[in-house]
N, C-alpha and C. Protein backbone atom coordinates (compact mmCIF):
# COMPACT_ATOMS: atom_id res chain seq x y z
N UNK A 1 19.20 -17.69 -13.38
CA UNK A 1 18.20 -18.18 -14.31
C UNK A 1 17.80 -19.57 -13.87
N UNK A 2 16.39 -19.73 -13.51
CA UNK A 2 16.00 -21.38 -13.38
C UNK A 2 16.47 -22.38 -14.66
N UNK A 3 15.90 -23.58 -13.99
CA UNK A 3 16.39 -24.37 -15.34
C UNK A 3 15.09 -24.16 -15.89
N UNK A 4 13.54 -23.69 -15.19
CA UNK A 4 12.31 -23.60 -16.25
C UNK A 4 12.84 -22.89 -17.59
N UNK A 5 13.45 -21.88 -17.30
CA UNK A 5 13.59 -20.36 -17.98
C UNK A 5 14.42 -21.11 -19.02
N UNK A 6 14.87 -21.58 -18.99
CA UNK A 6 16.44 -22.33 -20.16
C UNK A 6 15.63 -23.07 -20.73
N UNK A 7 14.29 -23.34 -20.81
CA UNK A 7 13.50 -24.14 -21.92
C UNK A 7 13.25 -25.96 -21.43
N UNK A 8 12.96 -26.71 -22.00
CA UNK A 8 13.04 -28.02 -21.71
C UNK A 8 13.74 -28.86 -21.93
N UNK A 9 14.52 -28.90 -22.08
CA UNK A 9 15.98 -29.94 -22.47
C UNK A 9 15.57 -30.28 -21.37
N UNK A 10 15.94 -31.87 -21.36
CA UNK A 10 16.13 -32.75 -19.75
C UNK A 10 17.30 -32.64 -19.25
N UNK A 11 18.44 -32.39 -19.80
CA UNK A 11 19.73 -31.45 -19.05
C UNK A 11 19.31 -30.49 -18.26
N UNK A 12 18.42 -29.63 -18.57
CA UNK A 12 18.35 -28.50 -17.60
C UNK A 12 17.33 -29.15 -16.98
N UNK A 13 16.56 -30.20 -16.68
CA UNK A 13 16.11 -30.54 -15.27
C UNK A 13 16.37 -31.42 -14.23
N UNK A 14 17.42 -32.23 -14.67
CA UNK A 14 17.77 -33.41 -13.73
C UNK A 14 19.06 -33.37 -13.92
N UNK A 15 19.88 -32.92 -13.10
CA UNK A 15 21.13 -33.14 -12.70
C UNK A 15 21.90 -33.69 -11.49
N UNK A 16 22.88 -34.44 -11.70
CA UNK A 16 23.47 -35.52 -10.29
C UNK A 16 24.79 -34.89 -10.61
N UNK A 17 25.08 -35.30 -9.43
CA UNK A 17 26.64 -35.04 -8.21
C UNK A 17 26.68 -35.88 -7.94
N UNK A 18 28.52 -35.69 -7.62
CA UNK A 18 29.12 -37.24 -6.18
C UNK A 18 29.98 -36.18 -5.70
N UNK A 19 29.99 -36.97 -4.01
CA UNK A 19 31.25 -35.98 -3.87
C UNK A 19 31.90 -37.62 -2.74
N UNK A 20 32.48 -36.91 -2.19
CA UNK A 20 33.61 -37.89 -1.47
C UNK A 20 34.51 -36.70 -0.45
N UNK A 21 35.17 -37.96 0.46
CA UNK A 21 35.36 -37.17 1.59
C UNK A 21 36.03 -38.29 2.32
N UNK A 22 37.37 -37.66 2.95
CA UNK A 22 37.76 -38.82 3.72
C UNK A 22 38.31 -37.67 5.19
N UNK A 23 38.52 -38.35 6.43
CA UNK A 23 39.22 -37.43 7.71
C UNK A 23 39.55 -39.08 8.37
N UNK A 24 40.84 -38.23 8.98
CA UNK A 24 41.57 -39.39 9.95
C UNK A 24 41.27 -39.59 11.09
N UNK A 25 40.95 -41.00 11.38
CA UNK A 25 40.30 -41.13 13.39
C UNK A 25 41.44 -40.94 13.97
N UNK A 26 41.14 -40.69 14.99
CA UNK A 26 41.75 -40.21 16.01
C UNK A 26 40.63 -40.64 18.03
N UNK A 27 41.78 -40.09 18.50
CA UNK A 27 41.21 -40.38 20.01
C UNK A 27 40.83 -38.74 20.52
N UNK A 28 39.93 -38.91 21.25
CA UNK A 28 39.44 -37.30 22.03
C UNK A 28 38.46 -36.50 21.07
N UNK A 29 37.75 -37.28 20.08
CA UNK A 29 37.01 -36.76 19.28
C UNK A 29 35.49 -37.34 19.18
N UNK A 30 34.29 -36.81 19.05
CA UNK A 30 33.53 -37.53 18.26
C UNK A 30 33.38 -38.40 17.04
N UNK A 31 32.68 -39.21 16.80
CA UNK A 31 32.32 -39.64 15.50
C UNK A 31 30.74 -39.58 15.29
N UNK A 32 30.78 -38.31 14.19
CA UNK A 32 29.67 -37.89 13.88
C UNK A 32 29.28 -38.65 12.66
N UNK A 33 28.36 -38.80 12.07
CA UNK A 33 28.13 -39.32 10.78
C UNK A 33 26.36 -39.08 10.03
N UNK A 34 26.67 -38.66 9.45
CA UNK A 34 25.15 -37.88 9.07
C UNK A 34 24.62 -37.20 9.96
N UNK A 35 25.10 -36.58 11.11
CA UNK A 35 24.66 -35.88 11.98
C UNK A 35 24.26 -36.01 13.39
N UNK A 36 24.78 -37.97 13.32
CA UNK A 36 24.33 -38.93 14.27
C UNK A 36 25.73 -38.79 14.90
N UNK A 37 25.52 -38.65 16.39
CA UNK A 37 27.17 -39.53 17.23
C UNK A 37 26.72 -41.08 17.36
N UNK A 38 27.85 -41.26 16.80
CA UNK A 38 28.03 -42.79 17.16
C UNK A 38 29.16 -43.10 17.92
N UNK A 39 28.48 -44.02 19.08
CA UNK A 39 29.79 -44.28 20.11
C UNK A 39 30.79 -45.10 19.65
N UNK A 40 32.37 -44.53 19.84
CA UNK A 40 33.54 -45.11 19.65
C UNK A 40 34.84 -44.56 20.32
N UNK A 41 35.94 -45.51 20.00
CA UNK A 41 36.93 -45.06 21.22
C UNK A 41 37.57 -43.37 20.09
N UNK A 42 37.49 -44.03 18.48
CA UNK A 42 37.43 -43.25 17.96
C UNK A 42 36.71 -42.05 17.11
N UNK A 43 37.00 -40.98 16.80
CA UNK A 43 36.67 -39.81 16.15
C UNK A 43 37.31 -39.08 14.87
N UNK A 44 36.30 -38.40 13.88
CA UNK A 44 37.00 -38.25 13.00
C UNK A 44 37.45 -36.57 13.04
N UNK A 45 38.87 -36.35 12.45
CA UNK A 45 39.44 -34.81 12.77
C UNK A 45 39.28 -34.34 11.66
N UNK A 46 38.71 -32.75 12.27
CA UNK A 46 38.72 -31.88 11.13
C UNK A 46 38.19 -30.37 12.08
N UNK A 47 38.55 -29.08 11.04
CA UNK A 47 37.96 -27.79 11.89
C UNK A 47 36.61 -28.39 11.71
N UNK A 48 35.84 -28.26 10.96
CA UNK A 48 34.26 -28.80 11.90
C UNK A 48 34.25 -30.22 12.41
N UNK A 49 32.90 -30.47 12.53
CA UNK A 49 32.97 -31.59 13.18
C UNK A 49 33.27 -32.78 12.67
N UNK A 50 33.84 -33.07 11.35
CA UNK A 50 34.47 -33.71 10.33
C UNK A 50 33.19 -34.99 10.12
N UNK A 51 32.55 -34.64 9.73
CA UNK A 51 30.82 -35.46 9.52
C UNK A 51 31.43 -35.71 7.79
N UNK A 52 32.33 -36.98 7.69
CA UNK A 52 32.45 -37.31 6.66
C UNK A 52 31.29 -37.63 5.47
N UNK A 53 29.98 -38.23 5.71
CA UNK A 53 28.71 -38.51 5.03
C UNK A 53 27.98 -37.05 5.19
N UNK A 54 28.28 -36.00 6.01
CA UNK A 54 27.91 -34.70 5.45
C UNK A 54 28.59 -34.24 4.86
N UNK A 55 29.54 -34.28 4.36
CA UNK A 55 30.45 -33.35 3.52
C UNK A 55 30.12 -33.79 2.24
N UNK A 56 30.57 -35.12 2.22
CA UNK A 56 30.26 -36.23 0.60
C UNK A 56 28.80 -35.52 0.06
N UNK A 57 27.73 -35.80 0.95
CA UNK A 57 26.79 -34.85 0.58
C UNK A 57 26.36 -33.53 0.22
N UNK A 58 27.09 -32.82 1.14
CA UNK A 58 27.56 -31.14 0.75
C UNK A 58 28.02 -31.14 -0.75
N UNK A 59 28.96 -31.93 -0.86
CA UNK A 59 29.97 -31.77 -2.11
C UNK A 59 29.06 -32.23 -3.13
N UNK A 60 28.28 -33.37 -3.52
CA UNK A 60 27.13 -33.85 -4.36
C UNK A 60 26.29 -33.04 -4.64
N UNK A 61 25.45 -32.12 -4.15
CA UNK A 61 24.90 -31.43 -4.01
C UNK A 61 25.27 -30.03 -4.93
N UNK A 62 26.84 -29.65 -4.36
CA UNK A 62 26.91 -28.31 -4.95
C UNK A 62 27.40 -28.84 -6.33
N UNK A 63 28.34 -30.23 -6.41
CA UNK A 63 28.57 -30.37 -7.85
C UNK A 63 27.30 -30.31 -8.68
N UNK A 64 25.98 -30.58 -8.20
CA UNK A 64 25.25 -30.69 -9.17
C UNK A 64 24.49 -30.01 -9.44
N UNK A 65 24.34 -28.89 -9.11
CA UNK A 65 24.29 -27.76 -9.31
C UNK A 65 25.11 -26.38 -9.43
N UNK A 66 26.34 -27.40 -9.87
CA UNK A 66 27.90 -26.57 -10.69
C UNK A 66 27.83 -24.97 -9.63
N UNK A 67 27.92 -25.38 -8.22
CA UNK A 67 28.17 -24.64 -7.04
C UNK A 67 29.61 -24.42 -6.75
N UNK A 68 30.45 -24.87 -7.11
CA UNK A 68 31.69 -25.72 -6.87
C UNK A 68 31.80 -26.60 -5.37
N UNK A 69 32.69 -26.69 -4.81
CA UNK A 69 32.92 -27.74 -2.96
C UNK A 69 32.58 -26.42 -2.13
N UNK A 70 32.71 -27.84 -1.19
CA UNK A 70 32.56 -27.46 0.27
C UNK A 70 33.69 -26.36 0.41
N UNK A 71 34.61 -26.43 0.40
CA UNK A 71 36.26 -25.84 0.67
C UNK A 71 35.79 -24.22 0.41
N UNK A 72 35.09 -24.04 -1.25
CA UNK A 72 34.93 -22.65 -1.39
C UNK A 72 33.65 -22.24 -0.04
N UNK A 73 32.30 -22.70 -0.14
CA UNK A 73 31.68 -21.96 1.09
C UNK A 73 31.95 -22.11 2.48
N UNK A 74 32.52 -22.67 2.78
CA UNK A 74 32.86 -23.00 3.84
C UNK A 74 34.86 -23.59 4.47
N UNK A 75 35.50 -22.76 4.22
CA UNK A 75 36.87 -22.74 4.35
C UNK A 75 37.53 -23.31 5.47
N UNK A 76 38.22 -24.15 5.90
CA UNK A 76 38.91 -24.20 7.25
C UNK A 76 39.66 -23.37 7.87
N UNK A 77 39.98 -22.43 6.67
CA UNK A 77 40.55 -21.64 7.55
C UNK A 77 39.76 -19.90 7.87
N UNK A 78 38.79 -20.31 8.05
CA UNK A 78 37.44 -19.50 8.50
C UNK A 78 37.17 -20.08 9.85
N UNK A 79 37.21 -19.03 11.01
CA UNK A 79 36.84 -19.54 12.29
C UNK A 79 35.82 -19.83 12.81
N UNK A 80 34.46 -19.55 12.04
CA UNK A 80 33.17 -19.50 12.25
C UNK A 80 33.32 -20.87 12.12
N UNK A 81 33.67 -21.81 11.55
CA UNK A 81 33.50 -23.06 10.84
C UNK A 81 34.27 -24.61 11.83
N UNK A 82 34.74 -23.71 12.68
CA UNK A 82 35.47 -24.59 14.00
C UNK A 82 34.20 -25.08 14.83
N UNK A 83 34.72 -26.58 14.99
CA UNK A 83 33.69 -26.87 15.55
C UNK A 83 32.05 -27.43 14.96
N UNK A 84 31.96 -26.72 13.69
CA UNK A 84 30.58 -26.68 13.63
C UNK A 84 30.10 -28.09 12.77
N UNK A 85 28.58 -28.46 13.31
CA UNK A 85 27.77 -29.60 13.01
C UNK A 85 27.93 -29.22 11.52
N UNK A 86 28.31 -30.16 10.81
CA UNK A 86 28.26 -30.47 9.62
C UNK A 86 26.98 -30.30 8.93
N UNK A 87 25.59 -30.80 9.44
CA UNK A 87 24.42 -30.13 8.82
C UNK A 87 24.01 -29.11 8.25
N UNK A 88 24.70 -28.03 9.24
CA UNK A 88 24.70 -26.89 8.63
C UNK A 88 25.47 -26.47 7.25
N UNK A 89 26.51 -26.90 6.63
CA UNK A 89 26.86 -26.70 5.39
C UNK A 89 25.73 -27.75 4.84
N UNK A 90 25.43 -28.87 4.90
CA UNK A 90 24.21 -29.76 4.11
C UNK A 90 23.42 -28.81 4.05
N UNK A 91 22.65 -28.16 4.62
CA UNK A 91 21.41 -27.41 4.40
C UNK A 91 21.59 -26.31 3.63
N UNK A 92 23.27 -25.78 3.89
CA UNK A 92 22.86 -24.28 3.26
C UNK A 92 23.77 -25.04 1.61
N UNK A 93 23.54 -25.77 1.28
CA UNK A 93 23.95 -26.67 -0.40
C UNK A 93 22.53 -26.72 -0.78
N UNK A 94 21.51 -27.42 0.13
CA UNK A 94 20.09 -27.70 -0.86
C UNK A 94 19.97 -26.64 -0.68
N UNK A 95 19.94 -25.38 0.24
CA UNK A 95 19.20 -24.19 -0.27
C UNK A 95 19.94 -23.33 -1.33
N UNK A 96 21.22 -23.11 -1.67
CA UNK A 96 21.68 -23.16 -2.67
C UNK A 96 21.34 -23.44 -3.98
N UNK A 97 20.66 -24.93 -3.98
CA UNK A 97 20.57 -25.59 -5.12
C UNK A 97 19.12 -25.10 -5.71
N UNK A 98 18.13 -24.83 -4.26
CA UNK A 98 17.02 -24.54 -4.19
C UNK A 98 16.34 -23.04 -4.70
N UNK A 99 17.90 -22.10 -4.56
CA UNK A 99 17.89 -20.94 -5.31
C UNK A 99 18.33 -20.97 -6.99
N UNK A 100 18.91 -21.49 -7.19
CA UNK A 100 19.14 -21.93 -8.75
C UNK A 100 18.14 -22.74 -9.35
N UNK A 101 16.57 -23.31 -8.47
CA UNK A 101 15.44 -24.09 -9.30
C UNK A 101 15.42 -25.38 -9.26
N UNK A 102 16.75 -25.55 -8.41
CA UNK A 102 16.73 -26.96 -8.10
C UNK A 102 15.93 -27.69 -6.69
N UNK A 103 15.51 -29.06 -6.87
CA UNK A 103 14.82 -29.42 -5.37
C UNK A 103 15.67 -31.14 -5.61
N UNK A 104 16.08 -31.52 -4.55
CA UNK A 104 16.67 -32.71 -4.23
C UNK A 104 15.45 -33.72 -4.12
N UNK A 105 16.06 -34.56 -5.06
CA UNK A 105 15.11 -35.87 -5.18
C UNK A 105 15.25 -37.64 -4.53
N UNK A 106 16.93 -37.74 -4.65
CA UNK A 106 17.33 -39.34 -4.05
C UNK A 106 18.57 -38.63 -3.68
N UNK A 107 19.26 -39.42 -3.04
CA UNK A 107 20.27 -39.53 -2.28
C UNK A 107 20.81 -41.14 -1.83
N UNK A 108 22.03 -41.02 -2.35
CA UNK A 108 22.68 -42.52 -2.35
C UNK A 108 24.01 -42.21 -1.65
N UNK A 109 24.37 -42.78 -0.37
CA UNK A 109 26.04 -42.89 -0.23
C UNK A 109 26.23 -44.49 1.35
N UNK A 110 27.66 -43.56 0.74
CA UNK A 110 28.09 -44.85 1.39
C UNK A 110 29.43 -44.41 2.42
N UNK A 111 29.05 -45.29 3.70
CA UNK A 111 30.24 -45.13 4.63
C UNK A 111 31.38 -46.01 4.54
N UNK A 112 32.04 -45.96 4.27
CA UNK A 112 33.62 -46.53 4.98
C UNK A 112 34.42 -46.70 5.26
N UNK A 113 34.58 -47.51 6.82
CA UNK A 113 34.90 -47.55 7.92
C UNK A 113 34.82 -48.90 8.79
N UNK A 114 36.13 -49.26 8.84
CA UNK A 114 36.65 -50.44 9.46
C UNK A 114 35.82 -50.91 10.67
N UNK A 115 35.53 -49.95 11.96
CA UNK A 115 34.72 -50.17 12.88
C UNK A 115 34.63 -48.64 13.51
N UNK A 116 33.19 -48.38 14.38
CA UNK A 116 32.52 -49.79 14.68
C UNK A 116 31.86 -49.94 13.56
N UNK A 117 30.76 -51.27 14.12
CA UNK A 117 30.16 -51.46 13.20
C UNK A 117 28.86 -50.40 13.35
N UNK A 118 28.28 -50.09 12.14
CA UNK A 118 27.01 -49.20 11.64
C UNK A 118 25.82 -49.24 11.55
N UNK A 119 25.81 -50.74 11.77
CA UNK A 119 24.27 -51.02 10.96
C UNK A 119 22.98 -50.32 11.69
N UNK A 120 23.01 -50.51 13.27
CA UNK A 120 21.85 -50.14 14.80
C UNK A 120 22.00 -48.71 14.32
N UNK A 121 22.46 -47.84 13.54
CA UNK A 121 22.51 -46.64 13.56
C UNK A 121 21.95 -45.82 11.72
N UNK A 122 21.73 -46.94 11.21
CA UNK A 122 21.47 -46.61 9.64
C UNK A 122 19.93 -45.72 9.78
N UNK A 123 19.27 -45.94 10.49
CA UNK A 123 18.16 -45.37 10.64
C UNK A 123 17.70 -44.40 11.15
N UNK A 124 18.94 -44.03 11.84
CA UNK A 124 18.73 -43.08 12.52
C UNK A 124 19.55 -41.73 11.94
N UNK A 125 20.53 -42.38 11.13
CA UNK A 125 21.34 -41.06 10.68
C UNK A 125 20.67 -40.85 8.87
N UNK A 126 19.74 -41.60 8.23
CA UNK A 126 19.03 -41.60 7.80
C UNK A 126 17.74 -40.55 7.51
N UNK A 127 17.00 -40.99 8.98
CA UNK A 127 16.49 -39.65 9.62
C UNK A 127 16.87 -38.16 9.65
N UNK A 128 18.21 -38.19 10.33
CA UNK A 128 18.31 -37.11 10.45
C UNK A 128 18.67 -36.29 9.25
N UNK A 129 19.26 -37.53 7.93
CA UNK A 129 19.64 -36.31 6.54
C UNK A 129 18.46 -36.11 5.89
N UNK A 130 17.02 -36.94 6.09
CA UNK A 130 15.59 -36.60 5.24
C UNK A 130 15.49 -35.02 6.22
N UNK A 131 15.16 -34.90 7.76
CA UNK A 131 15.25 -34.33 8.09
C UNK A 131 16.03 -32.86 7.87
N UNK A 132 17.29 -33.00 7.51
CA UNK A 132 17.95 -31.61 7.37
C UNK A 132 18.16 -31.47 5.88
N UNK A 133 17.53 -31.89 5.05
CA UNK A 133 17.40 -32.18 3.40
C UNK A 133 15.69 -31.91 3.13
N UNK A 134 14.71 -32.07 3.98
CA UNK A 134 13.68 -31.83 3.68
C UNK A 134 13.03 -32.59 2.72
N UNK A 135 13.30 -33.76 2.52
CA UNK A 135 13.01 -34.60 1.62
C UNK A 135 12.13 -35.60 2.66
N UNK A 136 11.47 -37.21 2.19
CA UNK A 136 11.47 -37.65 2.66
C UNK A 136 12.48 -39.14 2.57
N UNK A 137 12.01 -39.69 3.98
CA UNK A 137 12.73 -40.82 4.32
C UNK A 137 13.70 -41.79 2.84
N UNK A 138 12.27 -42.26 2.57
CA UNK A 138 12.64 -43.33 1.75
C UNK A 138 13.13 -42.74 0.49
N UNK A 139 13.82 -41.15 0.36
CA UNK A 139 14.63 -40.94 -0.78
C UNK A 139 16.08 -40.69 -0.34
N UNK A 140 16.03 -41.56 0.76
CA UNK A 140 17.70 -41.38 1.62
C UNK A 140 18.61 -42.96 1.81
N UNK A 141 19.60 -43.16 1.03
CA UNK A 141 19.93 -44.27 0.91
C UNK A 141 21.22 -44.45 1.64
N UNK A 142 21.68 -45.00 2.97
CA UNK A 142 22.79 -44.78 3.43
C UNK A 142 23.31 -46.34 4.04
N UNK A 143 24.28 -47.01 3.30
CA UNK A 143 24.86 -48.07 3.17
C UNK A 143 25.93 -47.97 3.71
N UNK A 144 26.86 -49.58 4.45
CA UNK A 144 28.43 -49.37 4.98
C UNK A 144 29.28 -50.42 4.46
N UNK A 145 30.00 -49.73 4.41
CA UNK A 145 31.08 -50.72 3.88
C UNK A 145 32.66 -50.76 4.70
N UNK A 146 32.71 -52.26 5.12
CA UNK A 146 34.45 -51.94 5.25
C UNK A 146 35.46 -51.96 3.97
N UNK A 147 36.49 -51.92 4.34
CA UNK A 147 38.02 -51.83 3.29
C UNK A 147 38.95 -53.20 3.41
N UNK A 148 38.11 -54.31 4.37
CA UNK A 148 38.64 -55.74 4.23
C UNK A 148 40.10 -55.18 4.96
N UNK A 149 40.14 -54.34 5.52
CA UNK A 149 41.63 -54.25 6.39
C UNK A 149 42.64 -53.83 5.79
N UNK A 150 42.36 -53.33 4.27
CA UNK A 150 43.30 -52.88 3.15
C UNK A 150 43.14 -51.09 3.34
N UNK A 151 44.45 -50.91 3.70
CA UNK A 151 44.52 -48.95 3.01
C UNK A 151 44.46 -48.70 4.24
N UNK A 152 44.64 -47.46 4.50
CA UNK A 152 44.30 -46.17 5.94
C UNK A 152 42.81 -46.39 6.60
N UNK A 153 41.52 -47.13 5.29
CA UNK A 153 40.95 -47.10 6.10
C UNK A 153 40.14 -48.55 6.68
N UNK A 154 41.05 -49.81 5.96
CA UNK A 154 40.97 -51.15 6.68
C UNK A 154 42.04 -51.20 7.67
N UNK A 155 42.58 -50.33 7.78
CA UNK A 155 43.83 -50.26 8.92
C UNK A 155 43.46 -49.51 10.35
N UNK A 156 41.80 -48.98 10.06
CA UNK A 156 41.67 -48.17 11.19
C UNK A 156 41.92 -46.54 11.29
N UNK A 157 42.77 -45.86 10.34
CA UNK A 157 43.29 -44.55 10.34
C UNK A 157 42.30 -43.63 9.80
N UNK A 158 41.36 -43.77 9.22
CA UNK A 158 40.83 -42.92 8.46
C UNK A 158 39.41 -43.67 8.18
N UNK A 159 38.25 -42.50 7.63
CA UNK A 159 37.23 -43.04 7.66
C UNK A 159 36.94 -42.37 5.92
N UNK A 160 35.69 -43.03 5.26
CA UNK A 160 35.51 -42.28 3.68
C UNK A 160 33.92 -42.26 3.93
N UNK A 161 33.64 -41.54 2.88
CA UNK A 161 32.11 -41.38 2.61
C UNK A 161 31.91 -40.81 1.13
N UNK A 162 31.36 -41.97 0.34
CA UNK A 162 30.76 -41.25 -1.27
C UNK A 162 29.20 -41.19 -0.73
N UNK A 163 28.90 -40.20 -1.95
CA UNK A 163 27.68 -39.73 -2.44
C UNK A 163 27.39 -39.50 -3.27
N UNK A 164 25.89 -39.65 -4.12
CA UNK A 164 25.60 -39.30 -5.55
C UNK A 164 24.07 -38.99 -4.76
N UNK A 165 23.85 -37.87 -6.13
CA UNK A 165 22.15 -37.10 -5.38
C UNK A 165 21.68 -36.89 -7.10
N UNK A 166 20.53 -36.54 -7.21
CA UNK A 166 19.77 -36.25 -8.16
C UNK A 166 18.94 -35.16 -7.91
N UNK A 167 19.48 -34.30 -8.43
CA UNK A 167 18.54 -33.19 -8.47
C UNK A 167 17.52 -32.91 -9.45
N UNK A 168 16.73 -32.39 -9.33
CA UNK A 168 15.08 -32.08 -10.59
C UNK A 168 14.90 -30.42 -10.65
N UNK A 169 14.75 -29.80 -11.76
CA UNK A 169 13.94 -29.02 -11.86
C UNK A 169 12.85 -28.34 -10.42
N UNK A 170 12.67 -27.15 -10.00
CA UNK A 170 11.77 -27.48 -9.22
C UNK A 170 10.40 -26.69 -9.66
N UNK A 171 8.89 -27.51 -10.13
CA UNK A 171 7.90 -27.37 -11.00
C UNK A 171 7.23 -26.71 -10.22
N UNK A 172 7.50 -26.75 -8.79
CA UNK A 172 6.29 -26.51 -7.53
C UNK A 172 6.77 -24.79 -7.51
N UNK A 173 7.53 -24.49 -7.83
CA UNK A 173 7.35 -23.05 -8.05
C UNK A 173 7.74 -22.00 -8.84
């Protein structure tokens, strides 16, 4: 059932998610991040390509459109899922959301991660989530933060990524 069909309550048209997401660096890996490699000695582990700011997003997404996580569509311990670009669970969440009447409107998260530093790369991994979100640019908000050297991940061990999204009604069809 769309949210049109459920009448007009503004509950049934604008609903937000967060999700969150953390994987441990490591050596012999990429570091992917919104879909971007960014060069480093380290990488983050996981059966896919552990795209911590795609997952946070994945997970935002299906919470808010009471999808449940990533974990249920996409399992680790499913072999199809080794290896694979993280985009691909992002995309198949908005189309998800997109079958329930929903269309993605903003997008807010945040990286962090001790080093490297992020900033030469905000624009570009930016890009690529308007891009695999179908939205545009300037409804993609992607900020960094370190941990001041405190925890697993001011220590270097681990990397995090929150997210919050807003979803709408979708009127256009």
């Amino acid at each position: 059932m769309s949210p049109r069909s459920r009448g007009t309550s503004l509950l049934n048209q604008i609903r937000t998610g967060i999700g969150w997401d953390s994987h441990r660096l490591v050596r012999g890996r990429p570091l992917i991040l919104g879909g971007v490699s960014v060069p480093s000695d380290l990488g983050l582990e996981g059966h896919s390509d552990a795209d911590v700011l795609s997952h946070a997003l994945t997970d935002a997404i299906l919470g808010a459109a009471a999808l449940g996580d990533i974990g249920m569509h996409f399992p680790d311990s499913d072999p199809r899922w080794k290896g694979c670009g993280s985009l691909i669970f992002l995309k198949h969440a908005q189309q998800l959301a997109a079958a329930k009447g929903y269309r993605l409107v903003n997008v807010d998260s945040t990286v962090i991660l001790e080093r490297p530093k992020l900033k030469e790369y905000r624009e570009a991994i930016r890009r690529s989530l308007a891009e695999a979100l179908e939205i545009e640019m300037d409804c993609v908000s992607v900020k960094f933060k370190t941990a001041e050297q405190v925890g697993p991940v001011g220590e270097g061990r681990t990397a995090e990524s929150q997210a919050v999204v807003t979803l709408a009604a979708d009127e256009r069809g």
